[in-house]
Protein backbone atom coordinates (compact mmCIF):
# COMPACT_ATOMS: atom_id res chain seq x y z
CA UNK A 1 32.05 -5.62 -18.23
CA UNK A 2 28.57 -4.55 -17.37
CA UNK A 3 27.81 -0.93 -18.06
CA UNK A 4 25.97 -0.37 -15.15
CA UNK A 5 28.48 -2.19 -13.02
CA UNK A 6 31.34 0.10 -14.34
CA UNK A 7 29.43 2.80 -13.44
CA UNK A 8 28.67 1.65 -10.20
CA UNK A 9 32.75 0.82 -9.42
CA UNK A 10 32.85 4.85 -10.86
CA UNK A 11 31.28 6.05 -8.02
CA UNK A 12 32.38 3.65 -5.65
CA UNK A 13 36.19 5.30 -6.60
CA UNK A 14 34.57 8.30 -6.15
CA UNK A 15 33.10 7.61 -2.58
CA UNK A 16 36.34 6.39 -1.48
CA UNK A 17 37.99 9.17 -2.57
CA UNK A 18 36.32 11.40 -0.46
CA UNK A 19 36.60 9.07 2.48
CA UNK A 20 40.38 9.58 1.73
CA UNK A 21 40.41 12.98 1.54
CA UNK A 22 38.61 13.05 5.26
CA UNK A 23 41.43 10.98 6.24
CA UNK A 24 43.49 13.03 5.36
CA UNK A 25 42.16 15.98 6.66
CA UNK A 26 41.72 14.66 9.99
CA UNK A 27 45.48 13.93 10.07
CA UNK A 28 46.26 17.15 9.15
CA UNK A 29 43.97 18.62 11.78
CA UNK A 30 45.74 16.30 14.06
CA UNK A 31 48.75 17.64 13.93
CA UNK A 32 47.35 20.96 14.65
CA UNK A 33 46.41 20.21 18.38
CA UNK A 34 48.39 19.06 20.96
CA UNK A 35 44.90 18.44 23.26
CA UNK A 36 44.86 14.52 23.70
CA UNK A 37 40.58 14.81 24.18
CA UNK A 38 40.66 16.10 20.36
CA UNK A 39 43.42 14.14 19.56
CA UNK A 40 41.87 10.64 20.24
CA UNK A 41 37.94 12.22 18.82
CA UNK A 42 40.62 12.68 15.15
CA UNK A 43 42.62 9.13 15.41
CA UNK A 44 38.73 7.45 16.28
CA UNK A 45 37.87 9.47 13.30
CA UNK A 46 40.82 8.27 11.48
CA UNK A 47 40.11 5.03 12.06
CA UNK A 48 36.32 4.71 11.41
CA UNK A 49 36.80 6.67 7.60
CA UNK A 50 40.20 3.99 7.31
CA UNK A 51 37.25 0.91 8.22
CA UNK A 52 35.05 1.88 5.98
CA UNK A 53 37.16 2.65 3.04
CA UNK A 54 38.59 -1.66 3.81
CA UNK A 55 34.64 -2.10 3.75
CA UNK A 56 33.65 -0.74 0.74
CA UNK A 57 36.44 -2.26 -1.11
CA UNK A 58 35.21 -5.57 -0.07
CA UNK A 59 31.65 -4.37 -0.63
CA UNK A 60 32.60 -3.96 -4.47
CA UNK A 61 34.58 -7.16 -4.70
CA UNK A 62 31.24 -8.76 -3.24
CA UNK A 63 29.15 -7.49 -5.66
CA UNK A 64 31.09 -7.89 -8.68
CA UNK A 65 31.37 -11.67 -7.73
CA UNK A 66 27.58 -11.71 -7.50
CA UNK A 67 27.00 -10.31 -10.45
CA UNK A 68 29.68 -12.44 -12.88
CA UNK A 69 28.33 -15.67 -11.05
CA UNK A 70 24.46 -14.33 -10.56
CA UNK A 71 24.53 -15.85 -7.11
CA UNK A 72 24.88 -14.31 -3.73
CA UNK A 73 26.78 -16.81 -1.40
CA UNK A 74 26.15 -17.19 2.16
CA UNK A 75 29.28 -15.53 2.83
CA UNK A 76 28.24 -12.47 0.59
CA UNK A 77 25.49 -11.49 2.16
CA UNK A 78 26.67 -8.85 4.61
CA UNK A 79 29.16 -7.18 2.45
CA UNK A 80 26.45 -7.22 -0.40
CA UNK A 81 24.32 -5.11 2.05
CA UNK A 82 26.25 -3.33 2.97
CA UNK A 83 27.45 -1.85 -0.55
CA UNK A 84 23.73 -1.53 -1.11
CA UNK A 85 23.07 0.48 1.49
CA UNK A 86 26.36 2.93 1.53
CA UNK A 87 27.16 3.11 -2.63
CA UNK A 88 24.10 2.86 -4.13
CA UNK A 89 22.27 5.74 -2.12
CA UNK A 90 25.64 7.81 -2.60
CA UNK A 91 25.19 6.81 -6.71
CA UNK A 92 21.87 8.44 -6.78
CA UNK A 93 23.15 11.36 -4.74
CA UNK A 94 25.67 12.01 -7.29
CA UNK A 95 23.66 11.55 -10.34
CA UNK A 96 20.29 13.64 -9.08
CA UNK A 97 23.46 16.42 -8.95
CA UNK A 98 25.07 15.99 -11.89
CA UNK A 99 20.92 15.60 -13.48
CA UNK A 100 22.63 12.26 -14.76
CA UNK A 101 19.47 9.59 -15.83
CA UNK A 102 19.00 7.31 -12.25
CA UNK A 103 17.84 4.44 -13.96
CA UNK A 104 21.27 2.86 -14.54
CA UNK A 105 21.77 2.49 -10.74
CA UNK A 106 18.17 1.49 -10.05
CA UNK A 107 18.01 -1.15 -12.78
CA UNK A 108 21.36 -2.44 -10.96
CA UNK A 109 19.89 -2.27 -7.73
CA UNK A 110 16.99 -4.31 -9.06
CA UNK A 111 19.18 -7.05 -10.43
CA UNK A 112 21.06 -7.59 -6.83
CA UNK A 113 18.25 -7.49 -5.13
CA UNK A 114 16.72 -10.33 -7.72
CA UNK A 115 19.75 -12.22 -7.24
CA UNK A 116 19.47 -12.15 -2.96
CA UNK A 117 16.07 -13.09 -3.60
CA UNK A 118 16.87 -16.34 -6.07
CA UNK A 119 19.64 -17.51 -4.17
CA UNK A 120 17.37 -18.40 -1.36
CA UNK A 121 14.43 -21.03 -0.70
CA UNK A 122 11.39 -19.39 -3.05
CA UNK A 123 9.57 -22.08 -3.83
CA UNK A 124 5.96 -21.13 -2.62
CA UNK A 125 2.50 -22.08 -3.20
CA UNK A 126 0.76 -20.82 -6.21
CA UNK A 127 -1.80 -18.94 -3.70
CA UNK A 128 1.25 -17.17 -1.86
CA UNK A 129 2.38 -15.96 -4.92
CA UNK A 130 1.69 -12.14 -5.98
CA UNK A 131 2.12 -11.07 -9.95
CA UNK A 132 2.03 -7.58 -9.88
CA UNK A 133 1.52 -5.38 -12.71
CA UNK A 134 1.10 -2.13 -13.62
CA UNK A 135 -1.42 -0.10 -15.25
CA UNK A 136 0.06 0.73 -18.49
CA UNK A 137 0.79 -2.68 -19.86
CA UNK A 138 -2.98 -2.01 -20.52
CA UNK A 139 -4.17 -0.51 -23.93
CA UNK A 140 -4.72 3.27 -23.43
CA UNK A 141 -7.66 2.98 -25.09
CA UNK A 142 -9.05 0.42 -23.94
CA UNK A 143 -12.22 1.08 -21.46
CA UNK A 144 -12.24 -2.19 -18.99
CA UNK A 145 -11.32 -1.45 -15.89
CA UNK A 146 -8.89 -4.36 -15.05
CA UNK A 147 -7.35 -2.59 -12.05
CA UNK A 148 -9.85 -3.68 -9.13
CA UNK A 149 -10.76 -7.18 -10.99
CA UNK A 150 -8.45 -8.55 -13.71
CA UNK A 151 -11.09 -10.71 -14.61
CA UNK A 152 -12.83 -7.93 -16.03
CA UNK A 153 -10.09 -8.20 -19.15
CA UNK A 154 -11.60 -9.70 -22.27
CA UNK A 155 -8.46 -10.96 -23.30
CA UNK A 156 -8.73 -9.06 -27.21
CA UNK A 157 -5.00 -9.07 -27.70
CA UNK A 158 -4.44 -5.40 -27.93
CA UNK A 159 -2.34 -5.86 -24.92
CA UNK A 160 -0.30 -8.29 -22.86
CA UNK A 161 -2.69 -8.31 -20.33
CA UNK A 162 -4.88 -11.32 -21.47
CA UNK A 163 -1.60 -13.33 -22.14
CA UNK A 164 -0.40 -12.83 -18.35
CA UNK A 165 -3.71 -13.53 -17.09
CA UNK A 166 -4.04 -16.76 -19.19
CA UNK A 167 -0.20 -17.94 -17.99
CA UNK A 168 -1.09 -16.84 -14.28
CA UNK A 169 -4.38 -18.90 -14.24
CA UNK A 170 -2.44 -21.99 -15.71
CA UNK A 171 -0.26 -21.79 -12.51
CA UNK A 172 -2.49 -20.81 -10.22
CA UNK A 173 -1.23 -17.75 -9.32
CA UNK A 174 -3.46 -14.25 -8.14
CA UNK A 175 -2.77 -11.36 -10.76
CA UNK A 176 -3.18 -7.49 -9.69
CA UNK A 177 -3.14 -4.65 -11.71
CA UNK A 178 -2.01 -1.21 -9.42
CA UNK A 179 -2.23 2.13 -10.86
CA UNK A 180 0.54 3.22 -8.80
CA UNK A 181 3.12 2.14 -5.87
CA UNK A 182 0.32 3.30 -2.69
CA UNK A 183 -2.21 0.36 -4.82
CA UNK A 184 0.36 -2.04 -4.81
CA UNK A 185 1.28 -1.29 -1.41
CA UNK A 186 -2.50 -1.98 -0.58
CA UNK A 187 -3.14 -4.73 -2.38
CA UNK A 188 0.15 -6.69 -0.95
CA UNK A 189 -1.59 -5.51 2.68
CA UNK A 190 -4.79 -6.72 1.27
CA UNK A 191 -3.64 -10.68 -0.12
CA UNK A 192 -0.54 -11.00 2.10
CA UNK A 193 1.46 -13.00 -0.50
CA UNK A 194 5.11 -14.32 0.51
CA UNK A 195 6.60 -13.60 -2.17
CA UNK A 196 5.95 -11.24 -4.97
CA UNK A 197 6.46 -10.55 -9.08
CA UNK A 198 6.32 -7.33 -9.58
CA UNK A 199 6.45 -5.76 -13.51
CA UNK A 200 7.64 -1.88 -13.57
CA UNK A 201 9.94 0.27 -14.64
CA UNK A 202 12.87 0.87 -12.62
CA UNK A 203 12.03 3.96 -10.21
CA UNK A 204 8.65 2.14 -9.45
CA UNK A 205 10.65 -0.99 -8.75
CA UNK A 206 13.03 0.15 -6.84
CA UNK A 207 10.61 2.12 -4.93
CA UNK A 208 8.33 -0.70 -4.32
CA UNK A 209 11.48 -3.25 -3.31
CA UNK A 210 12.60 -1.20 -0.27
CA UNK A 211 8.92 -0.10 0.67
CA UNK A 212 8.03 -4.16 1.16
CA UNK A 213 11.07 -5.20 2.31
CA UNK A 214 9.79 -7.49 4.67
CA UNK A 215 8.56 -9.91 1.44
CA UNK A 216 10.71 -10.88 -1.01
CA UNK A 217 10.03 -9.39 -4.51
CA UNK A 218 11.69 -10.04 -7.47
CA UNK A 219 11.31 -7.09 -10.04
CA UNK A 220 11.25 -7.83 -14.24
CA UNK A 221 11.41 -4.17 -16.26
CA UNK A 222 8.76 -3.19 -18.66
CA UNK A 223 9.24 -2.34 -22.03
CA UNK A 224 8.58 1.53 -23.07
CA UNK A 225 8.59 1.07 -26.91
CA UNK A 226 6.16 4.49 -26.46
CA UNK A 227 7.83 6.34 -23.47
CA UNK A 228 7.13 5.95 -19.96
CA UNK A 229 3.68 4.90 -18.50
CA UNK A 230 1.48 4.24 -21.67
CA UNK A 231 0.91 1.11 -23.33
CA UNK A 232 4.26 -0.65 -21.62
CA UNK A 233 5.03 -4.04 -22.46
CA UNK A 234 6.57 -7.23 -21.05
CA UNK A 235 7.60 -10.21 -22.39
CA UNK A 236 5.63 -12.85 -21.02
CA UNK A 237 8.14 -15.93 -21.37
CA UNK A 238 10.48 -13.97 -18.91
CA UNK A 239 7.64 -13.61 -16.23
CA UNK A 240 6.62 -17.54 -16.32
CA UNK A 241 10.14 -18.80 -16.00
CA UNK A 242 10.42 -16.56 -13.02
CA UNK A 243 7.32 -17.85 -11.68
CA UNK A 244 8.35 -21.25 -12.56
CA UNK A 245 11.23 -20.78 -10.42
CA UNK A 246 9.03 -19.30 -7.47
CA UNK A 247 6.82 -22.42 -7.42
CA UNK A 248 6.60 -25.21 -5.64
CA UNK A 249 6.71 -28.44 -8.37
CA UNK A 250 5.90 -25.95 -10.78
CA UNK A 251 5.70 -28.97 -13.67
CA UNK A 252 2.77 -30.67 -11.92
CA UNK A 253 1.23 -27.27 -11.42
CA UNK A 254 1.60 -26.37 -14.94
CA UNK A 255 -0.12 -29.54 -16.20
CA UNK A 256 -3.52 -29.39 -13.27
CA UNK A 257 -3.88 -25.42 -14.57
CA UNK A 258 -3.51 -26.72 -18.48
């Protein structure tokens, strides 16, 4: 089984547990007044912590099935969500306490939200297509400034850079560069793409995935061969299957750009 999703199904236990021991402290409380006003605030209570502990369970069985089948059916959808929104948040909770590394949970929230977004019509045209990158997949040391005008890159192969560029241009798609998550905010404001490829690592993707969640995004992790935020790396066959996936007729696309 997945790591991450083990860890996940840790803290899901966990969250239910404490959902249980409300339950049970509301029935104890229960007990201790014989007002029926209190009384029916406890059994509501009661019965709200007993809904939620059916819904999570579901929630979990949801996403498991998504993740062993890498599709999100129709029917998943809700409960998906919903274990998005109630365990994840509670995952990071628990780990920013414990001063446990985040990025397990936010590379797993990255790969559900990839999988909502590929289950569902994404086929676009090259110009409504965003490939966003970030700075650091630049050489350090290099001094073009790529990040207002990638055109600026003189494609030396000290980087990936010139390699995305070249594989972008051959589908037709627009290529940013962001120096941080307020850029790439900007710049999605700026081209109003409908659907977006965004390289980072995964706070900066998970980050920038509920900031646009009006347009779909579907995230790909960088490499950090040198530690975080200096010459990152990506590998570039992963990012043109993904666009080939995002494009309408891709094939014909591929051979007009070549």
């Amino acid at each position: 089984m997945d790591k991450r999703l083990k860890s996940l199904m840790g803290y899901t236990l966990l969250l239910l547990l404490v959902i249980g021991l409300m339950v049970l402290l509301f029935s104890y409380i229960y007990h201790l007044f014989s007002i029926d006003l209190y009384n029916s605030i406890i059994n509501i209570l009661i019965i709200i912590s007993i809904m939620m502990m059916v819904s999570l369970v579901i929630a979990m069985a949801a996403i498991f099935i998504a993740l062993k089948t890498r599709r999100v059916y129709p029917f998943m959808i809700f409960p998906v969500k919903l274990g998005m929104k109630i365990v994840l948040p509670f995952a990071l909770f628990v780990t920013d306490v414990l001063k446990n590394d985040k990025d397990m949970i936010r590379s797993l929230f990255i790969d559900i939200n990839n999988l909502f977004v590929e289950s569902g019509n994404i086929r676009r045209s090259p110009d409504k297509v965003l490939l966003l990158l970030p700075h650091c997949l630049q050489d350090s040391e290099c001094s073009r400034k790529i990040t207002n005008n990638v055109s600026n890159c003189v494609r030396c192969g000290r980087c990936k850079i010139g390699e995305i560029i070249e594989m972008a241009e051959k589908r037709g798609v627009q290529v940013f560069v962001a120096t941080g998550g307020t850029a790439a905010r900007n710049a999605i404001a700026k081209l109003k793409p409908e659907i977006v490829l965004s390289v980072a690592c995964e706070r900066d993707l998970a980050i920038g995935i509920s900031d646009v969640s009006k347009i779909p995004v579907i995230g790909v992790l960088n490499n950090r061969p040198n530690g975080p935020c200096v010459n990152t790396t990506v590998d570039v066959d992963v990012l043109a299957g993904k666009l080939d996936k995002m494009l309408a007729e891709p094939a014909a696309l591929q051979e007009n750009g070549s």
